[in-house]
PDB file of N, CA and C in Angstrom:
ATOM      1  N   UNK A   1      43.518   8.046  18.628  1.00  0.00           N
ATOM      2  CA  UNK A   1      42.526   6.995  18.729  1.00  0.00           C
ATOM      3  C   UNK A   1      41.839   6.837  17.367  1.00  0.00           C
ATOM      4  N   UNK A   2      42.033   5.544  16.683  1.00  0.00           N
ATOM      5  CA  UNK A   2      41.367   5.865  15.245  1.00  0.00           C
ATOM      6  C   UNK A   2      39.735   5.435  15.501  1.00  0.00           C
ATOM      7  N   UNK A   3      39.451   6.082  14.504  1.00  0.00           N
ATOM      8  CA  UNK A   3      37.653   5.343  14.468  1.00  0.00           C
ATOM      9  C   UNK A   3      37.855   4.034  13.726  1.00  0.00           C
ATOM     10  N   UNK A   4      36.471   3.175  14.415  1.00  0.00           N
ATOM     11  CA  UNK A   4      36.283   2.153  14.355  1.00  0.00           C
ATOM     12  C   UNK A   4      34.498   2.218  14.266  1.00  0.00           C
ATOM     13  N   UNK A   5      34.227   1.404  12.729  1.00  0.00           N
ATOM     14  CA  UNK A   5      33.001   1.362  12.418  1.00  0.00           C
ATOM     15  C   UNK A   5      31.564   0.855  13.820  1.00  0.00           C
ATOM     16  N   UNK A   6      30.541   1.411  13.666  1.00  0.00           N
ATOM     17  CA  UNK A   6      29.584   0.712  14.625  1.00  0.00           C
ATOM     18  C   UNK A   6      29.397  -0.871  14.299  1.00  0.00           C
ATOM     19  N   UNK A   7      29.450  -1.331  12.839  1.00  0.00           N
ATOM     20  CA  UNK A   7      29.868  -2.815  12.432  1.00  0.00           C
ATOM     21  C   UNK A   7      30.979  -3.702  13.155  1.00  0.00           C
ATOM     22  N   UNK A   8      31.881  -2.981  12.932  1.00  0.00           N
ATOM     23  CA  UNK A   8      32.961  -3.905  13.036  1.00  0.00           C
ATOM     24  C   UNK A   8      32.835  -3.768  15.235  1.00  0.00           C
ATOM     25  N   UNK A   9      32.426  -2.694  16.165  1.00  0.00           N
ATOM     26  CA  UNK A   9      32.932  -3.164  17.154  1.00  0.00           C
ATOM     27  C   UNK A   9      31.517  -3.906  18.029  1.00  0.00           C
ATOM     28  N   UNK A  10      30.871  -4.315  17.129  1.00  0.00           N
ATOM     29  CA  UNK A  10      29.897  -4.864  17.726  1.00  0.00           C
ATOM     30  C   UNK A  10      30.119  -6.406  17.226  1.00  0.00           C
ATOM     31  N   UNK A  11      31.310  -6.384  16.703  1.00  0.00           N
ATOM     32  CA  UNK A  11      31.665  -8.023  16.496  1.00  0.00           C
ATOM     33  C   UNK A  11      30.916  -8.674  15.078  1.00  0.00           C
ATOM     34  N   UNK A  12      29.907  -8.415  14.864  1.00  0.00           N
ATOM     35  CA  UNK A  12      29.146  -8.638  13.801  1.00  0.00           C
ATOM     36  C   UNK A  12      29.812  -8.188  12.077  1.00  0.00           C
ATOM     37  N   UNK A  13      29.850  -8.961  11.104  1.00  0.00           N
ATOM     38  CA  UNK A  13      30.520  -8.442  10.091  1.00  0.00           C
ATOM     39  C   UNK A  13      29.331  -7.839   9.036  1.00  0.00           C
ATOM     40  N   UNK A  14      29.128  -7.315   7.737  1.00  0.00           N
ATOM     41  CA  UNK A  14      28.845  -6.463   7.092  1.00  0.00           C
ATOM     42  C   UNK A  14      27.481  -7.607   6.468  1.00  0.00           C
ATOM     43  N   UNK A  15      27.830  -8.697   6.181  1.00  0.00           N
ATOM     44  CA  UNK A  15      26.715  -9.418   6.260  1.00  0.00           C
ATOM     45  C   UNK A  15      25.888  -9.762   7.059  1.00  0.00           C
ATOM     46  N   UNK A  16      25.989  -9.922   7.953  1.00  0.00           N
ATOM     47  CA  UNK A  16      25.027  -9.330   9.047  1.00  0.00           C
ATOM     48  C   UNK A  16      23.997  -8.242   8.775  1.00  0.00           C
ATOM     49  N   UNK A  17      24.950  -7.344   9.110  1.00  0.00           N
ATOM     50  CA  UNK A  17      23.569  -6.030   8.466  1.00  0.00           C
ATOM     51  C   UNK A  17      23.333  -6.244   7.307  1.00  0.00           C
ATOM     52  N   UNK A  18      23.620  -6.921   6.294  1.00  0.00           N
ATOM     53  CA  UNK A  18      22.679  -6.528   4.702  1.00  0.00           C
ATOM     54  C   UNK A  18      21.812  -8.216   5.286  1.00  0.00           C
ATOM     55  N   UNK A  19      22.008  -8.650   5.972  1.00  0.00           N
ATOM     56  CA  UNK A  19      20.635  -9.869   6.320  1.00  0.00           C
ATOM     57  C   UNK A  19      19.755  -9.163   7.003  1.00  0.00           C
ATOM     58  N   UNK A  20      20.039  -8.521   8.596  1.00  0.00           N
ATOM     59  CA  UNK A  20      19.159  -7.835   9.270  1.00  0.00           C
ATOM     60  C   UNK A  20      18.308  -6.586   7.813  1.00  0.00           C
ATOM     61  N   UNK A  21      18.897  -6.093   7.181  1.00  0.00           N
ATOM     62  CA  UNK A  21      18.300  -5.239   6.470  1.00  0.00           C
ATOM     63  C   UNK A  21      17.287  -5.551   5.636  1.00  0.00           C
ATOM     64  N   UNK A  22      17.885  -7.112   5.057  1.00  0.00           N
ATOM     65  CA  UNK A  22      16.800  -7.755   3.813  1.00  0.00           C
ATOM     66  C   UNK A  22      15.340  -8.001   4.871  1.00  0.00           C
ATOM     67  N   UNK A  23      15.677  -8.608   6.297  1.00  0.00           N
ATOM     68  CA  UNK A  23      14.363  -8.714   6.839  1.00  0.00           C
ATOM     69  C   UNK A  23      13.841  -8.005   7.325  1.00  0.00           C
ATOM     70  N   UNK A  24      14.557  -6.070   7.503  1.00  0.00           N
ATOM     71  CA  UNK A  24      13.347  -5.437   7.728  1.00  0.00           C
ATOM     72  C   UNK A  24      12.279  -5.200   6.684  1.00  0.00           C
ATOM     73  N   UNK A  25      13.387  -5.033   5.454  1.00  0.00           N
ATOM     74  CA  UNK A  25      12.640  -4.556   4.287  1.00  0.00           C
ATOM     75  C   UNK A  25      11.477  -5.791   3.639  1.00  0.00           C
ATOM     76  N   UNK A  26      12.095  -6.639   4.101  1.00  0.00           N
ATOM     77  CA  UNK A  26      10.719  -7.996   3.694  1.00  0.00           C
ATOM     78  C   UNK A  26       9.422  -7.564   4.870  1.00  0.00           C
ATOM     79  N   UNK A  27       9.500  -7.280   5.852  1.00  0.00           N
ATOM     80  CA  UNK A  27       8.708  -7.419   7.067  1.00  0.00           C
ATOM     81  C   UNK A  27       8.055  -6.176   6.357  1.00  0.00           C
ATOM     82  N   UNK A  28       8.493  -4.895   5.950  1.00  0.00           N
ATOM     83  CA  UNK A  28       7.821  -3.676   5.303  1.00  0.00           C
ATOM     84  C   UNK A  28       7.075  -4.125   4.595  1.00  0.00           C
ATOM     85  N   UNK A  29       7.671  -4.730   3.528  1.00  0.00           N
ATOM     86  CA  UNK A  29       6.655  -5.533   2.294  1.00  0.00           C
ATOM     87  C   UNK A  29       5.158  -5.988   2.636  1.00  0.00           C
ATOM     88  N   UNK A  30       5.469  -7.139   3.384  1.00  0.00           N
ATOM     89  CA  UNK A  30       4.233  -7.981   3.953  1.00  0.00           C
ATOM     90  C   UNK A  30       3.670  -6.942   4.480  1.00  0.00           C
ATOM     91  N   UNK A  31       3.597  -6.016   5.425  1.00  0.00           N
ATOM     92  CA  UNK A  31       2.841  -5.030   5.889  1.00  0.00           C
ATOM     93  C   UNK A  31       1.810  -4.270   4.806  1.00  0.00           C
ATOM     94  N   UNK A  32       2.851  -4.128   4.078  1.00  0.00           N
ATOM     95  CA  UNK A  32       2.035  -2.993   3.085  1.00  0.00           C
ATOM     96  C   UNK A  32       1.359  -3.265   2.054  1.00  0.00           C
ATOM     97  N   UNK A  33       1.704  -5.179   1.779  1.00  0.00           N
ATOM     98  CA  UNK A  33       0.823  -6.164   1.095  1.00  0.00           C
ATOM     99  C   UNK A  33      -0.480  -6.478   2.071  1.00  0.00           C
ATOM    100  N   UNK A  34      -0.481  -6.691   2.698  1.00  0.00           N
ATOM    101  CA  UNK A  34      -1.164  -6.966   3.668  1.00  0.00           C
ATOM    102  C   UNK A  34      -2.660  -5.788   3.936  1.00  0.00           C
ATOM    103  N   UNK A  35      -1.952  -4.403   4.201  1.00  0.00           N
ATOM    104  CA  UNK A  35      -2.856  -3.422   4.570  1.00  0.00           C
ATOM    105  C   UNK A  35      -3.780  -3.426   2.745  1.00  0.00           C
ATOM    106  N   UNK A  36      -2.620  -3.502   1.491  1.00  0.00           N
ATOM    107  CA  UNK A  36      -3.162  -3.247   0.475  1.00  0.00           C
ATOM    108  C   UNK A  36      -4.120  -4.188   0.019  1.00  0.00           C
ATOM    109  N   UNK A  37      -4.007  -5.018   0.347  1.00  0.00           N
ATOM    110  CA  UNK A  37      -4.968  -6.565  -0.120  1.00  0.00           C
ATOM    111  C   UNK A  37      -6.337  -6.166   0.880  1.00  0.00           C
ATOM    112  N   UNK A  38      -6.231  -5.791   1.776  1.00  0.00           N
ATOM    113  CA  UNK A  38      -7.415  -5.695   2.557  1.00  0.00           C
ATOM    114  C   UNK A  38      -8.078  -4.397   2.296  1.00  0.00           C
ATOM    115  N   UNK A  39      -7.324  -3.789   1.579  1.00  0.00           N
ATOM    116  CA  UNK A  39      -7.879  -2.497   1.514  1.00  0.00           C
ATOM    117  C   UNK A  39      -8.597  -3.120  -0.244  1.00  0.00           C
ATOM    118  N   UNK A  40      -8.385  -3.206  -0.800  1.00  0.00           N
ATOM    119  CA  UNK A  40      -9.122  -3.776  -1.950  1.00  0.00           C
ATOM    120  C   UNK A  40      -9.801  -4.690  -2.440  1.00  0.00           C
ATOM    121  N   UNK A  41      -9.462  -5.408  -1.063  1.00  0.00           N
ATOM    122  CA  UNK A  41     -11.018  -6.293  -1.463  1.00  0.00           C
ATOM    123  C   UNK A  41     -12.346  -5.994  -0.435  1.00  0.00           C
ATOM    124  N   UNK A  42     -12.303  -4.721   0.457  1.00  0.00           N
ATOM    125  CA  UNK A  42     -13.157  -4.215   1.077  1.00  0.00           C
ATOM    126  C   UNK A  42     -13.866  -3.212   0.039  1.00  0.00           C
ATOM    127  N   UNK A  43     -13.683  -2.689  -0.592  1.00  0.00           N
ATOM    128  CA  UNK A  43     -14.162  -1.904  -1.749  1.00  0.00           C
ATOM    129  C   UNK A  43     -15.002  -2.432  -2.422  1.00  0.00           C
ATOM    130  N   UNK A  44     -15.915  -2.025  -2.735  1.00  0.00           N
ATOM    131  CA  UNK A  44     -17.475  -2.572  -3.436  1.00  0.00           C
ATOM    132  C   UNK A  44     -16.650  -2.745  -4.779  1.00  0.00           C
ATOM    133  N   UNK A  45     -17.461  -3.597  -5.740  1.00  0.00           N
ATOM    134  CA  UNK A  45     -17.021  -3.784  -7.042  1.00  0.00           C
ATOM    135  C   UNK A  45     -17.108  -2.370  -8.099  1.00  0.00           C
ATOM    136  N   UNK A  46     -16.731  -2.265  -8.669  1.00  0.00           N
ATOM    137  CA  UNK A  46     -16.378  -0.771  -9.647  1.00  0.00           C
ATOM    138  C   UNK A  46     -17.919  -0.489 -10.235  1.00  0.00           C
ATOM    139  N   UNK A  47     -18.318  -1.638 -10.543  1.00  0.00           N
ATOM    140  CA  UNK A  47     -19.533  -1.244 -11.314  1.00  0.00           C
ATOM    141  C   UNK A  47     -20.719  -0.665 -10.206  1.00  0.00           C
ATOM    142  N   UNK A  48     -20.727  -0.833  -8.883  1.00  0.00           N
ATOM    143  CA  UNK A  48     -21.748  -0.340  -7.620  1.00  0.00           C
ATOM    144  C   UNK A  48     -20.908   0.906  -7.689  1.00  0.00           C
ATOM    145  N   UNK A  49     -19.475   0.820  -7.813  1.00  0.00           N
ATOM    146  CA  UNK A  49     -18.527   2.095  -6.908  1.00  0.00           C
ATOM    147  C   UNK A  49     -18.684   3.399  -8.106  1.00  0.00           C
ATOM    148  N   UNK A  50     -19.186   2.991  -9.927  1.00  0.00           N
ATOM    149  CA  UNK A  50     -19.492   4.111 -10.773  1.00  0.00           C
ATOM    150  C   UNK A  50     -20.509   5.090 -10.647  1.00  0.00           C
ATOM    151  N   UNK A  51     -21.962   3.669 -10.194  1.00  0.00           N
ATOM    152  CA  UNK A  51     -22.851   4.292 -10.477  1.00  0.00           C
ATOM    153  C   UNK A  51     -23.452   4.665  -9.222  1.00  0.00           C
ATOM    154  N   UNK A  52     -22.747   4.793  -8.427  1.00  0.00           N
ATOM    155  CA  UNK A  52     -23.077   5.611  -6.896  1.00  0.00           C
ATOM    156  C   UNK A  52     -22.448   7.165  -7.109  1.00  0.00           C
ATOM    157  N   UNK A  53     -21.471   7.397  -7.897  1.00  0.00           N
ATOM    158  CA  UNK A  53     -20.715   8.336  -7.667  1.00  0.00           C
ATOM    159  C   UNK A  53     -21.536   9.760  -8.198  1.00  0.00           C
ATOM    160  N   UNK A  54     -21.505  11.042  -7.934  1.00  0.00           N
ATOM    161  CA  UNK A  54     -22.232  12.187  -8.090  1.00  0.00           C
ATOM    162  C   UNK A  54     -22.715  12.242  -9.722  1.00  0.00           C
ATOM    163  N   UNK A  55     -21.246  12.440 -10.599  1.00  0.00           N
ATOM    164  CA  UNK A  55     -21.308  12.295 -12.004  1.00  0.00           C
ATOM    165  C   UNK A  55     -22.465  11.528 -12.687  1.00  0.00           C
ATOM    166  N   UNK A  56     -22.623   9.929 -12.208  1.00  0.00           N
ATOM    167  CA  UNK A  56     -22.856   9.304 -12.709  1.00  0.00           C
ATOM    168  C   UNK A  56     -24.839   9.271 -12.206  1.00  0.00           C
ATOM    169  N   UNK A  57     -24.543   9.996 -10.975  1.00  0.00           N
ATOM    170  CA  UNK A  57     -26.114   9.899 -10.478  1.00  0.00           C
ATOM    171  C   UNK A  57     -26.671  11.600 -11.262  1.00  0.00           C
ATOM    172  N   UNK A  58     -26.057  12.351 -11.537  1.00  0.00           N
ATOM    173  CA  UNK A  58     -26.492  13.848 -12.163  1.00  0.00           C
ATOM    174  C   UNK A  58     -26.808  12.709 -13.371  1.00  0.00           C
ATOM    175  N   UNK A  59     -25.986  12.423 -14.486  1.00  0.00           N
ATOM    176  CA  UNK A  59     -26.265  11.871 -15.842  1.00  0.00           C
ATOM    177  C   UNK A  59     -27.597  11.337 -15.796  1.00  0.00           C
ATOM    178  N   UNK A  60     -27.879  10.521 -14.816  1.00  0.00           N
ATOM    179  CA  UNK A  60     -29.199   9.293 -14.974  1.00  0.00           C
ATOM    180  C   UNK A  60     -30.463  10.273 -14.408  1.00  0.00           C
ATOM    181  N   UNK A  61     -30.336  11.297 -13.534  1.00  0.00           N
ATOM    182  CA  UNK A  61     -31.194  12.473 -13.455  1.00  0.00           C
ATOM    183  C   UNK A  61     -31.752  13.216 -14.810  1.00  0.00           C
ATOM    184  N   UNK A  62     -30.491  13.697 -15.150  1.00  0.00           N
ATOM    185  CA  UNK A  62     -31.077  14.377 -16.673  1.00  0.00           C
ATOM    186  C   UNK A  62     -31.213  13.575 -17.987  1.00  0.00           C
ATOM    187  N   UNK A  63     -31.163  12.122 -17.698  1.00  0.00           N
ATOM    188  CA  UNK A  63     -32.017  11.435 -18.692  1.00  0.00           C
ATOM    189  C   UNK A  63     -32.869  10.763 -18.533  1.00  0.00           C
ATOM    190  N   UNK A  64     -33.171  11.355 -16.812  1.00  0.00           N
ATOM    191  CA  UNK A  64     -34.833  10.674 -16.666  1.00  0.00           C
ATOM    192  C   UNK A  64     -35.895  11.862 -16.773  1.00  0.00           C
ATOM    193  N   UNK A  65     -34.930  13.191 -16.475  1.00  0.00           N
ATOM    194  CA  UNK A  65     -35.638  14.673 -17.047  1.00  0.00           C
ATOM    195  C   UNK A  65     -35.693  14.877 -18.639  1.00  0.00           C
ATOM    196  N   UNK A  66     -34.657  14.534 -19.409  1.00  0.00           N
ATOM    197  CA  UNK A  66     -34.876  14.019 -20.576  1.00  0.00           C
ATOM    198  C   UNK A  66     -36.322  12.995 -21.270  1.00  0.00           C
ATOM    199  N   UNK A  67     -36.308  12.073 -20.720  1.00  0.00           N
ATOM    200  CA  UNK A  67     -37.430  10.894 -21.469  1.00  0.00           C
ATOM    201  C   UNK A  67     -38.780  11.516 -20.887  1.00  0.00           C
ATOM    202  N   UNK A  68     -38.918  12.660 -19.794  1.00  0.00           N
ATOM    203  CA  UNK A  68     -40.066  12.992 -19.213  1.00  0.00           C
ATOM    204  C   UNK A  68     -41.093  14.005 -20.428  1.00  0.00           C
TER     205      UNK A  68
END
């Protein structure tokens, strides 16, 4: 009994699957464009997101203990 590809006995030829494939991998895309776009424009602007951060709030401490 020879083997016979899962392609070929499902009637479907090899283009087929590299189409089904291009649209999972497009459908991945948009997903992960999608989650990424929303994920970055939910983020405060850089200049709120510096001077919130520990570093940047110690510095402005010891140069207000500084000018004292």
């Amino acid at each position: 009994m020879p083997h016979r590809s899962t392609i070929i006995k499902t009637g479907h030829g090899p283009g087929t699957a590299i189409a089904v494939l291009m649209v999972g991998l497009m459908a991945v895309g948009f997903v992960f464009l999608f989650l990424g776009s929303s994920l970055y424009f939910s983020e405060p602007p850089s200049d709120q997101r510096a001077l919130s951060s520990p570093p940047a709030r110690s510095i402005q401490a010891a140069d207000g203990r500084a000018a004292n």
